[in-house]
C-alpha atoms as a PDB file:
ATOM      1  CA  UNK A   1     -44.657   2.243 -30.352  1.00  0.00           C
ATOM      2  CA  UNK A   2     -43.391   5.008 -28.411  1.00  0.00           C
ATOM      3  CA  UNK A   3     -41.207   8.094 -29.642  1.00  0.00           C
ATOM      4  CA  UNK A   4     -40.040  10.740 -28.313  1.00  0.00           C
ATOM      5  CA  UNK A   5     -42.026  14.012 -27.943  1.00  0.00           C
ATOM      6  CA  UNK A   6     -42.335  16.189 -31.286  1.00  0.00           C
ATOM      7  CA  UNK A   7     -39.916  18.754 -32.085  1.00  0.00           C
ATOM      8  CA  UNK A   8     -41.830  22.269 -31.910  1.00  0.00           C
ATOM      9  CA  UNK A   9     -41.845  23.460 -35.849  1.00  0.00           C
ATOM     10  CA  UNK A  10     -42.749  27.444 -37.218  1.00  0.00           C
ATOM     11  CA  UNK A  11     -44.675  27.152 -40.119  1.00  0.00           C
ATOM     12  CA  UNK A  12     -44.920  30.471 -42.290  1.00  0.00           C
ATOM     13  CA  UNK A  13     -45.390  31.098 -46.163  1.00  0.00           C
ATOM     14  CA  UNK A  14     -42.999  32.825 -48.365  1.00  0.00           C
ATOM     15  CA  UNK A  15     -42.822  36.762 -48.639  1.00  0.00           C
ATOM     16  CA  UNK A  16     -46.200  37.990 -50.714  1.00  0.00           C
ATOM     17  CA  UNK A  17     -48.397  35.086 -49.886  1.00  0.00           C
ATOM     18  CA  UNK A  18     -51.756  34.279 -51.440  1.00  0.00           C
ATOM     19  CA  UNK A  19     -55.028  33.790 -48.791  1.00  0.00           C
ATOM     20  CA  UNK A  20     -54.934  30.181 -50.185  1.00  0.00           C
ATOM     21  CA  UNK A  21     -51.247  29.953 -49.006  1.00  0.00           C
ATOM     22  CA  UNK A  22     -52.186  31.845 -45.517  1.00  0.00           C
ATOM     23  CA  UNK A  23     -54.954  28.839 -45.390  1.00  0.00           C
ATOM     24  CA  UNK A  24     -52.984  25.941 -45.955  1.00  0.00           C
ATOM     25  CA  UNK A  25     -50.454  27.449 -43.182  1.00  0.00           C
ATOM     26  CA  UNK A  26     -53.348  27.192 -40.788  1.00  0.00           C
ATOM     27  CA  UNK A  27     -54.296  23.981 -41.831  1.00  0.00           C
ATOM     28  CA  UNK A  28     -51.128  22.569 -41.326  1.00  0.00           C
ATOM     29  CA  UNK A  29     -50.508  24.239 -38.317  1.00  0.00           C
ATOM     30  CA  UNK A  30     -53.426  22.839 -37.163  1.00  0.00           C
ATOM     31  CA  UNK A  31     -52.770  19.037 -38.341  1.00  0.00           C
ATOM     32  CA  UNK A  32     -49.014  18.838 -36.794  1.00  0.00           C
ATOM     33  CA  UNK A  33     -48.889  18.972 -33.046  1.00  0.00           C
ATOM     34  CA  UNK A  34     -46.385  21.347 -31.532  1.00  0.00           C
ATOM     35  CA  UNK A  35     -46.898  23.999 -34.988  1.00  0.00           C
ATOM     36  CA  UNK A  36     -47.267  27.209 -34.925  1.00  0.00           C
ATOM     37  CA  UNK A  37     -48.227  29.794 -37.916  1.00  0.00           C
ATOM     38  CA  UNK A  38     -46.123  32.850 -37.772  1.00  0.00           C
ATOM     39  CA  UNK A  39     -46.881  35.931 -40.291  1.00  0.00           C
ATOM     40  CA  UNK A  40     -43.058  35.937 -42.796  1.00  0.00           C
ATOM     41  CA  UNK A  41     -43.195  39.395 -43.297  1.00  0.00           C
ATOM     42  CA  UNK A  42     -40.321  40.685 -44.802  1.00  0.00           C
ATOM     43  CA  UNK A  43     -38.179  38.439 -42.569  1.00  0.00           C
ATOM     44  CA  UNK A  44     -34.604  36.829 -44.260  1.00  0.00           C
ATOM     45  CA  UNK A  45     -33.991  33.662 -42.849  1.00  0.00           C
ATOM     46  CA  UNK A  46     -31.764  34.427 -40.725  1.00  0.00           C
ATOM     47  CA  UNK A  47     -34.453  36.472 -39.169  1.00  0.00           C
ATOM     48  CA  UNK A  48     -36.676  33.368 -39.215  1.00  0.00           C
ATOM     49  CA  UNK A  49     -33.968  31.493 -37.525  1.00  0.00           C
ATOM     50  CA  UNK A  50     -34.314  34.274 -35.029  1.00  0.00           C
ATOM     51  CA  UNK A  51     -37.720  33.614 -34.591  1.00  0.00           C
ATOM     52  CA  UNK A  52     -37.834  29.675 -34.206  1.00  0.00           C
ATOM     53  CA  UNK A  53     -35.362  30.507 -31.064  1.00  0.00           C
ATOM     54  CA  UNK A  54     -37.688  32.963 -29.874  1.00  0.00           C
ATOM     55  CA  UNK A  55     -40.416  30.407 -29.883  1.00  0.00           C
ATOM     56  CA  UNK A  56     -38.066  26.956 -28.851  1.00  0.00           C
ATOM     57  CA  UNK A  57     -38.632  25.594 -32.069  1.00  0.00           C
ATOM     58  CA  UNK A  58     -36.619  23.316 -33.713  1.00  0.00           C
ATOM     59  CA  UNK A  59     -37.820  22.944 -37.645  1.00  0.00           C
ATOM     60  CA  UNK A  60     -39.220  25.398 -39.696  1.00  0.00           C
ATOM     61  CA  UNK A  61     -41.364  24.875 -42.729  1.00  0.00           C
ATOM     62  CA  UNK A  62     -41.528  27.361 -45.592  1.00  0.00           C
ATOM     63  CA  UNK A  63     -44.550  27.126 -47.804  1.00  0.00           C
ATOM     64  CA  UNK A  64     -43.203  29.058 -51.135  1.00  0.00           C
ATOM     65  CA  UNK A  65     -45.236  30.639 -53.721  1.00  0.00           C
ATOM     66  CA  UNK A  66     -44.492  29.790 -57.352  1.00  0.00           C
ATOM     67  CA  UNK A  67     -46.633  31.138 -60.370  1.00  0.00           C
ATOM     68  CA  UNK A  68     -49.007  32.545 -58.550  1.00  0.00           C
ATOM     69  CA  UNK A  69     -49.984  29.616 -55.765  1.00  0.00           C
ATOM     70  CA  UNK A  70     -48.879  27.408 -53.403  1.00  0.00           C
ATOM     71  CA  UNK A  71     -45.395  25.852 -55.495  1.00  0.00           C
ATOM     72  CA  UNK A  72     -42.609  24.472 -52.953  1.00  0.00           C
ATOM     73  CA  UNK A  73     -42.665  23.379 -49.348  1.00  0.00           C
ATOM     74  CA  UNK A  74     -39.051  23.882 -47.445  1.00  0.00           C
ATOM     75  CA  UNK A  75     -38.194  22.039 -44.753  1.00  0.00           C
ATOM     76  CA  UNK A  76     -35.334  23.790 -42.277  1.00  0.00           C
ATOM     77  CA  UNK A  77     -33.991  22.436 -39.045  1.00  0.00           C
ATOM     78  CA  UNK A  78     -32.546  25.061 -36.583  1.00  0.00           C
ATOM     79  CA  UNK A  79     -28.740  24.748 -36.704  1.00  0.00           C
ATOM     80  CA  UNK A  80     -25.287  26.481 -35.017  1.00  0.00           C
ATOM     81  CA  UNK A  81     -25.129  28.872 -37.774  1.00  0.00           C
ATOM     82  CA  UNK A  82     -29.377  29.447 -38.459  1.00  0.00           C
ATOM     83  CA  UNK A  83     -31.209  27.355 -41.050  1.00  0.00           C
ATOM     84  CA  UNK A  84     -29.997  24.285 -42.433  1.00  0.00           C
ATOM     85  CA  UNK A  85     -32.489  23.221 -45.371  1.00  0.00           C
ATOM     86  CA  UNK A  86     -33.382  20.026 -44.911  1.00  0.00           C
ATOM     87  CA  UNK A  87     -34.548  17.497 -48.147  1.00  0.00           C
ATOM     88  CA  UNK A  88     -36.121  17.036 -50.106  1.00  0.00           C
ATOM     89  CA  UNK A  89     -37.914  19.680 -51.363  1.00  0.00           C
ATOM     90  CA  UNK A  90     -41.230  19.094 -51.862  1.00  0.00           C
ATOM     91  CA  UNK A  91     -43.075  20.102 -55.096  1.00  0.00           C
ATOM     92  CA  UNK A  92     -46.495  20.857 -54.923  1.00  0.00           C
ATOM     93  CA  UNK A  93     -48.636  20.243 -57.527  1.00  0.00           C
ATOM     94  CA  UNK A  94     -52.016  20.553 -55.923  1.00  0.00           C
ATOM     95  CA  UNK A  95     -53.818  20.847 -52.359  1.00  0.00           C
ATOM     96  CA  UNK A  96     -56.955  20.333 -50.691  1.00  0.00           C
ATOM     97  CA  UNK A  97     -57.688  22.104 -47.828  1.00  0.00           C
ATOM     98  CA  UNK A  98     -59.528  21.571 -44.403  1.00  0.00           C
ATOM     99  CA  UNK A  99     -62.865  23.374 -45.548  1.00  0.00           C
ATOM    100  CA  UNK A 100     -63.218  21.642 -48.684  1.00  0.00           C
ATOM    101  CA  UNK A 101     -63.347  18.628 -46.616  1.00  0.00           C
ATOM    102  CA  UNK A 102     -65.656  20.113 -45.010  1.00  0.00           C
ATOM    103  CA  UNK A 103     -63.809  19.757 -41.483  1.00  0.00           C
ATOM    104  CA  UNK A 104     -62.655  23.003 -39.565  1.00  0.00           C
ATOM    105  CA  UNK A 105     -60.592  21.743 -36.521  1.00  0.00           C
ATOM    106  CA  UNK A 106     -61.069  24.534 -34.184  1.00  0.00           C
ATOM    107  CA  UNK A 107     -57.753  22.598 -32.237  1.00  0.00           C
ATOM    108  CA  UNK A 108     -54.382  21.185 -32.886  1.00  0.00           C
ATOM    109  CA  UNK A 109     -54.005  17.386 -33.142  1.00  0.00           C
ATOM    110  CA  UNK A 110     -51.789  16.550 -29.699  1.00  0.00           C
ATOM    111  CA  UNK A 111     -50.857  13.397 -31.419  1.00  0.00           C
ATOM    112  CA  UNK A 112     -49.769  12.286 -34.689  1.00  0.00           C
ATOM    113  CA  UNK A 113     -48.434   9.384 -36.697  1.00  0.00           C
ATOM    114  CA  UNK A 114     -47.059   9.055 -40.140  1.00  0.00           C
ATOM    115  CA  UNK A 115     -49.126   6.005 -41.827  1.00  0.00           C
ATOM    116  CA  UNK A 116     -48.331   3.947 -45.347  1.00  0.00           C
ATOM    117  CA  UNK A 117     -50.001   2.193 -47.513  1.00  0.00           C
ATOM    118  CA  UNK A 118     -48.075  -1.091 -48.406  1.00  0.00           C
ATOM    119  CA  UNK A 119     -47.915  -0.347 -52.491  1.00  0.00           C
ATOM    120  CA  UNK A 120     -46.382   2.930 -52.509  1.00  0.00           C
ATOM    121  CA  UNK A 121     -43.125   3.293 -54.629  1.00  0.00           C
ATOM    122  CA  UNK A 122     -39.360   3.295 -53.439  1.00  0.00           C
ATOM    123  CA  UNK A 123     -39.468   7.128 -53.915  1.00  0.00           C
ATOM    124  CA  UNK A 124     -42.657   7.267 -51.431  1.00  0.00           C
ATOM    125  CA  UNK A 125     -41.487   5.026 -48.724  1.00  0.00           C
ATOM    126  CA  UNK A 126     -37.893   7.225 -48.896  1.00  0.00           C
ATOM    127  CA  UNK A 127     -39.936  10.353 -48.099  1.00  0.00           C
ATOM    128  CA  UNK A 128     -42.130   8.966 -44.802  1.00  0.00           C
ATOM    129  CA  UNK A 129     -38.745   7.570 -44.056  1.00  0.00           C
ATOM    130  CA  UNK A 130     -37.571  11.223 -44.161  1.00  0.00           C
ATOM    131  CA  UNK A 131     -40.869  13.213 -42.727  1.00  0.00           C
ATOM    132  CA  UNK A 132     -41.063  10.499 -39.389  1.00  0.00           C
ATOM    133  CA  UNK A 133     -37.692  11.785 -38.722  1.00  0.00           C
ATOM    134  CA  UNK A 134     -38.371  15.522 -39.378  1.00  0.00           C
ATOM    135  CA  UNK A 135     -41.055  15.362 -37.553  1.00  0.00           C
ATOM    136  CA  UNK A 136     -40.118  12.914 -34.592  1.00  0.00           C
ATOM    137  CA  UNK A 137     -43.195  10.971 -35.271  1.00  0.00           C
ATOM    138  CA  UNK A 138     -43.527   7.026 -35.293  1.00  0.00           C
ATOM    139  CA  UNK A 139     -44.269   4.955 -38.958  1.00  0.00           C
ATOM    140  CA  UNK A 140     -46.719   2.421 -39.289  1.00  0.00           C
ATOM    141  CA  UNK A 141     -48.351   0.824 -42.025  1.00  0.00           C
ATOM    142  CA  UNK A 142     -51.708   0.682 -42.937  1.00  0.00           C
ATOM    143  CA  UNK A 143     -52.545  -2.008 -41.366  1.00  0.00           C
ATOM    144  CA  UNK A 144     -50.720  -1.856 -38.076  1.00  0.00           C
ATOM    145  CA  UNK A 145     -52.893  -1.234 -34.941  1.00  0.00           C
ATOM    146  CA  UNK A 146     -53.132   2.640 -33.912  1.00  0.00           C
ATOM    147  CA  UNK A 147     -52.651   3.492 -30.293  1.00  0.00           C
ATOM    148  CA  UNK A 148     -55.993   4.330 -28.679  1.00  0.00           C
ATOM    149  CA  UNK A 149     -54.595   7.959 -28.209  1.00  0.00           C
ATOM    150  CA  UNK A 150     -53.458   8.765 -31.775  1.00  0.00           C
ATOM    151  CA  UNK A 151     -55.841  11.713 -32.613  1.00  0.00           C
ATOM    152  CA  UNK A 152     -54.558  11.917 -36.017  1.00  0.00           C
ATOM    153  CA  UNK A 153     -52.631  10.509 -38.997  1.00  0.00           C
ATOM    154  CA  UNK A 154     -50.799  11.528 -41.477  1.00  0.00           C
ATOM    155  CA  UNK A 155     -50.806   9.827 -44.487  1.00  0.00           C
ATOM    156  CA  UNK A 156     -48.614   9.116 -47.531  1.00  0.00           C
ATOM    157  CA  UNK A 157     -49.892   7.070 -50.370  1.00  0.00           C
ATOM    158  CA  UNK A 158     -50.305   7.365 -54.395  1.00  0.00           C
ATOM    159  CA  UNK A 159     -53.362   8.534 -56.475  1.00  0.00           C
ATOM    160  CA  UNK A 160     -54.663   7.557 -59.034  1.00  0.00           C
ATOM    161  CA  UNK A 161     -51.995   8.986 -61.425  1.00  0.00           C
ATOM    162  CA  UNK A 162     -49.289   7.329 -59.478  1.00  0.00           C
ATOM    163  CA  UNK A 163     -48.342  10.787 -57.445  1.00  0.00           C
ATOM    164  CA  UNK A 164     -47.276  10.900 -53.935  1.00  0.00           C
ATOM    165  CA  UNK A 165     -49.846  12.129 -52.109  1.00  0.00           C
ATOM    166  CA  UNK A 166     -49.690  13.518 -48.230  1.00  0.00           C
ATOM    167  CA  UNK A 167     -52.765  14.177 -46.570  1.00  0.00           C
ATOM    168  CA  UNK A 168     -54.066  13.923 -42.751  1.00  0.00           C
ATOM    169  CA  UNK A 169     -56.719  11.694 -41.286  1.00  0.00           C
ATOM    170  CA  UNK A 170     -58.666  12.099 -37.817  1.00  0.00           C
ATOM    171  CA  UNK A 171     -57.863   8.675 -36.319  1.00  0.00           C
ATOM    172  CA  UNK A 172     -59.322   6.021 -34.938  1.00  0.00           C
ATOM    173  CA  UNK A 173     -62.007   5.994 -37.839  1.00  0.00           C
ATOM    174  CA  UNK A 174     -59.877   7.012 -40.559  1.00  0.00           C
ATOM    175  CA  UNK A 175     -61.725  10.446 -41.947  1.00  0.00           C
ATOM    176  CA  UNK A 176     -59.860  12.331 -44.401  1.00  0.00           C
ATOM    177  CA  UNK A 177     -59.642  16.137 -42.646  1.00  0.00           C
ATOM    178  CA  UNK A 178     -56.913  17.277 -44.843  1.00  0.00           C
ATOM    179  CA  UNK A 179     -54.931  19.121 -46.019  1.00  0.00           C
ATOM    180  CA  UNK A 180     -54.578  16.900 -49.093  1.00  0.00           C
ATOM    181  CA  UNK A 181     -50.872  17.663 -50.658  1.00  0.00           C
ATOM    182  CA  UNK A 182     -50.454  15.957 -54.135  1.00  0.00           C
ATOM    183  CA  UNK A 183     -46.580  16.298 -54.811  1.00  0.00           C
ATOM    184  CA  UNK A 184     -45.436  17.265 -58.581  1.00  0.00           C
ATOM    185  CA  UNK A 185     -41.778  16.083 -57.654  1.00  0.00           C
ATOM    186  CA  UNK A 186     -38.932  16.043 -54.883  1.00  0.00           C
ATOM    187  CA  UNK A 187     -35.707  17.348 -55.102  1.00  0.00           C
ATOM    188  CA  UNK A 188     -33.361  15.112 -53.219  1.00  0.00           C
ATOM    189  CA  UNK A 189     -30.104  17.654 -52.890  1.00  0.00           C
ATOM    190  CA  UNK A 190     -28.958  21.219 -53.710  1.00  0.00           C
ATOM    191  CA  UNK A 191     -28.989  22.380 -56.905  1.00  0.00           C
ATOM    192  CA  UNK A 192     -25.408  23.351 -58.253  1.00  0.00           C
END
């Protein structure tokens, strides 16, 4: 299954970030192919949008801080008029990250695919649906073949408590590197 090549995305945290945010920033950065992690700042968005032209990216991910941690991950793509948000909103109720796996990539994936497990819920399936397309990466199953250059995967599936979780695997033997992103809820549109 062939797609076309990755959009490049900015990943950055929310003003006043916590090291664990700064972390998961890397981690992810390190997971998605064609990420970088840029230092917010004090930068509005419309200084971000700035930013993501500076550096040819497309997509921008926010990871916001709420009560003291890692609370809301914003997706933006870059539009006419700066940064459209793009949904859902992701709610974060806990993460994992890279080191607790015990698995510091010193190197960005080059390749990724979005991977589901055949049980997840209507909700679940909507949101790979959604992330393949942010991300201009392909969707397979679980038990679909990988391509023989797939480094890694990124997976959606539910824990034990029935919440979506996202996490990434190093492909083609299926090791959990992480992050590990277990979502509280998604918002679907704007709030009024």
């Amino acid at each position: 299954m062939k797609s076309a090549e990755p959009s490049k995305i900015l990943i950055t945290t929310s003003r006043n970030p916590t090291q664990m945010m700064r972390t998961f920033c890397n981690d992810l950065a390190r997971s998605i192919p064609r990420s970088m992690r840029i230092n917010r700042g004090k930068s509005s968005l419309d200084t971000l949008a700035e930013k993501a032209l500076e550096h040819e990216a497309e997509k921008v991910i926010i990871c916001d801080r709420w009560k003291g941690g890692l609370g809301k991950l914003h997706l933006f793509e870059l539009g006419s008029s700066g940064l459209v948000q793009f949904y859902p909103l992701m709610c974060v109720r806990k993460v994992k990250l890279q080191k607790t796996f015990g698995y510091v990539r010193s190197k960005a994936a080059k390749s990724l695919i979005l991977q589901t497990e055949s049980g997840i819920s209507f909700e679940a399936r909507k949101l790979a649906d959604i992330l393949s397309h942010f991300f201009n990466i392909p969707k397979l199953t679980s038990d679909e073949t990988l391509s023989p250059n797939t480094q890694a995967a990124m997976d959606i599936s539910l824990n034990a408590a029935r919440r979506i979780q996202i996490t990434f695997l190093q492909t083609p033997r299926k090791i959990e590197i992480g992050p590990r992103i277990t979502i509280s809820y998604l918002t679907w549109r704007p709030r009024k």
